[in-house]
C-alpha atoms as a PDB file:
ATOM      1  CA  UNK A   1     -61.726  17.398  -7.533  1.00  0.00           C
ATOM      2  CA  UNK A   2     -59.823  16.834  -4.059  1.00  0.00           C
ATOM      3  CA  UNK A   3     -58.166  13.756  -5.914  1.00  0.00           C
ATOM      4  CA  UNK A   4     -56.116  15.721  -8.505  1.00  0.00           C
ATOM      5  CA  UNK A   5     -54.555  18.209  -6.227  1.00  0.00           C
ATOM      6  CA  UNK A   6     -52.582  15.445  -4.425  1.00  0.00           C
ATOM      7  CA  UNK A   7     -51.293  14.772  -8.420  1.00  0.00           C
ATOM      8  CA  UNK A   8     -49.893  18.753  -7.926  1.00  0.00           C
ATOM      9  CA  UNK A   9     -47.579  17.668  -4.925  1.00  0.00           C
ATOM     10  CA  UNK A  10     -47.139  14.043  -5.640  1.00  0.00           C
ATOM     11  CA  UNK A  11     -45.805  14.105  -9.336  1.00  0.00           C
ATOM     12  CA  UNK A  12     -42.816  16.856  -8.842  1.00  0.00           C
ATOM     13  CA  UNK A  13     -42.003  14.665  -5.762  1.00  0.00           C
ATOM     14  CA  UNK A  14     -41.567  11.721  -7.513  1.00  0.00           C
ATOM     15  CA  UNK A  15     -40.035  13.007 -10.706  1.00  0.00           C
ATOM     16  CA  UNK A  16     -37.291  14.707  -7.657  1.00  0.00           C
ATOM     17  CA  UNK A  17     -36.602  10.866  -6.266  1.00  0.00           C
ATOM     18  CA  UNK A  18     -36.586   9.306  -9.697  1.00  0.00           C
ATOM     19  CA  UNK A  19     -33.942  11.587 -11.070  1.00  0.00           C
ATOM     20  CA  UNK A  20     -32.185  11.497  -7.381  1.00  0.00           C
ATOM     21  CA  UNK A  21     -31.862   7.926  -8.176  1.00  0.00           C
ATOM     22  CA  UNK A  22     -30.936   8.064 -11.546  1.00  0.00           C
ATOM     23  CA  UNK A  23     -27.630  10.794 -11.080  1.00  0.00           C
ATOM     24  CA  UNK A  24     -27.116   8.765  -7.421  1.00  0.00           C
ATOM     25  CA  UNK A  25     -26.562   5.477  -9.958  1.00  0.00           C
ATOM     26  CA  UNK A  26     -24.621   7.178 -12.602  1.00  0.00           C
ATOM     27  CA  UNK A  27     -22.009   8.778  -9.723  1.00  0.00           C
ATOM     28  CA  UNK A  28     -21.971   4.868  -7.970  1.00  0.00           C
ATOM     29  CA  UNK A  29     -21.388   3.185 -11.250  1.00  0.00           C
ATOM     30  CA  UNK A  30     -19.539   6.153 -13.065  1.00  0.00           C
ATOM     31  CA  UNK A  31     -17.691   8.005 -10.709  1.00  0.00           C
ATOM     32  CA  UNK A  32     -16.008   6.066  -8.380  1.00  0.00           C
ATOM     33  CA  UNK A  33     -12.363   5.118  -9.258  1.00  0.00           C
ATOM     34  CA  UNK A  34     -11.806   0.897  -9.468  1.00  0.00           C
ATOM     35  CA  UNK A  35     -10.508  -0.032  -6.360  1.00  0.00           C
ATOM     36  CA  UNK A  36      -6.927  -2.014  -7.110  1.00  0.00           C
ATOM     37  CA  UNK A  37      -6.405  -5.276  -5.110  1.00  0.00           C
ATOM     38  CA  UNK A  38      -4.296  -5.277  -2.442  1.00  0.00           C
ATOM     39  CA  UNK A  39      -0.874  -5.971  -2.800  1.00  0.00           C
ATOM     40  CA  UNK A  40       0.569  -9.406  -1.970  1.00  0.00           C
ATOM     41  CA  UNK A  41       3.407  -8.649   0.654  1.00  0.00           C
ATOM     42  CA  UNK A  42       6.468 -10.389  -0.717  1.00  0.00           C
ATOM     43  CA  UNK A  43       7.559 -13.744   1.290  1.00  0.00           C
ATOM     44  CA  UNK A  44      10.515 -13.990   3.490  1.00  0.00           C
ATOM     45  CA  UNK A  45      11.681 -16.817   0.811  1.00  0.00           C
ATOM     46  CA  UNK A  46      11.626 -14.003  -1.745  1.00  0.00           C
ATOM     47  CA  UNK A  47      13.551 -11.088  -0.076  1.00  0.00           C
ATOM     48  CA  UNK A  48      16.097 -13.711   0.316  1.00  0.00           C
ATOM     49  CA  UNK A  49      16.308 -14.385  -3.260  1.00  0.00           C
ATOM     50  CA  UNK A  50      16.337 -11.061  -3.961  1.00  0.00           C
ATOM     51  CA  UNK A  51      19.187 -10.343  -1.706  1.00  0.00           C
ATOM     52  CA  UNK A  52      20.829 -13.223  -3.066  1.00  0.00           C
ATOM     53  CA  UNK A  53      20.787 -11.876  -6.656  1.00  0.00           C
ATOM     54  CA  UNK A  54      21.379  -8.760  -5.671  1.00  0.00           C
ATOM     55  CA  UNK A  55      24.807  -9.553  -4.399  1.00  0.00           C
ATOM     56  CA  UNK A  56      24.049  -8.290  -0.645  1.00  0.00           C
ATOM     57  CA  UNK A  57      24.385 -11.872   0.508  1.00  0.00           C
ATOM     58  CA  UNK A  58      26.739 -14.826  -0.253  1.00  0.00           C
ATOM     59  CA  UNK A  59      25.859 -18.031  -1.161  1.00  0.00           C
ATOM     60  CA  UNK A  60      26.499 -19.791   2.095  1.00  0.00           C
ATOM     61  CA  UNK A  61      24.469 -17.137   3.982  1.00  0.00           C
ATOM     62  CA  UNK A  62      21.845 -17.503   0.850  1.00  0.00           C
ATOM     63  CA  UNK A  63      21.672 -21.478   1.947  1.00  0.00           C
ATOM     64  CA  UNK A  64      22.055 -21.131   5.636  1.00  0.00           C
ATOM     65  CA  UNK A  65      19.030 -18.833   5.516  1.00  0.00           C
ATOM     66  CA  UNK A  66      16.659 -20.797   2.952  1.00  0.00           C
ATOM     67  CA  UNK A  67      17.514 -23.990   5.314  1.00  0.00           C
ATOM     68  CA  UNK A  68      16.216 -22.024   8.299  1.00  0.00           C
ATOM     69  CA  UNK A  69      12.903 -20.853   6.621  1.00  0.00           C
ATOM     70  CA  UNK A  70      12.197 -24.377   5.594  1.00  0.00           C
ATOM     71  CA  UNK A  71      12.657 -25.339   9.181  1.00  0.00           C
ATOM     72  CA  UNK A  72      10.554 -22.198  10.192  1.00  0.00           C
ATOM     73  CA  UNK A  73       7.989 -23.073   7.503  1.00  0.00           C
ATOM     74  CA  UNK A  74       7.765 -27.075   9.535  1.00  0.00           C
ATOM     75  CA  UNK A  75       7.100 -25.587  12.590  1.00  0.00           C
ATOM     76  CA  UNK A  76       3.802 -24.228  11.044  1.00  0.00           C
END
C-alpha cells in the first residue's frame, strides 16, 4: 500500500515536465523568428564602381583608384 502513494505525487509531476517539455519545444521550434544571415559588407572594389556609375567620380579617378586597390589587394 506504501507503493501507490508515491504514484499520487509522482504521476502529476511527470505529466507537469512532460507537457513543460512539450510547449518549451513548440515555443523553440515555433516561436522564434528565423534569424537572417548577416550581411556581406560591400568591397572597396564595389563602392568604387558604384561611385563610378553613379557619376560622383570620373573615369581617370575611377582607374587611378581600381589600380591602387589592385596594388593594395598584392600587398595582402
Amino acid at each position: 500500500m506504501g507503493g501507490a502513494m508515491y504514484w499520487w505525487v509522482l504521476v502529476p509531476v511527470l505529466w507537469t515536465l512532460l507537457m513543460g517539455g512539450a510547449v518549451w519545444a513548440a515555443f523553440r521550434i515555433i516561436g522564434q523568428p528565423r534569424r537572417q544571415p548577416p550581411r556581406r559588407l560591400p568591397s572597396p572594389l564595389d563602392i568604387l564602381e558604384r561611385r563610378f556609375a553613379s557619376g560622383e567620380i570620373t573615369h581617370d579617378e575611377f582607374d587611378e583608384a581600381r589600380a591602387r586597390l589592385r596594388e593594395h589587394e598584392l600587398d595582402l
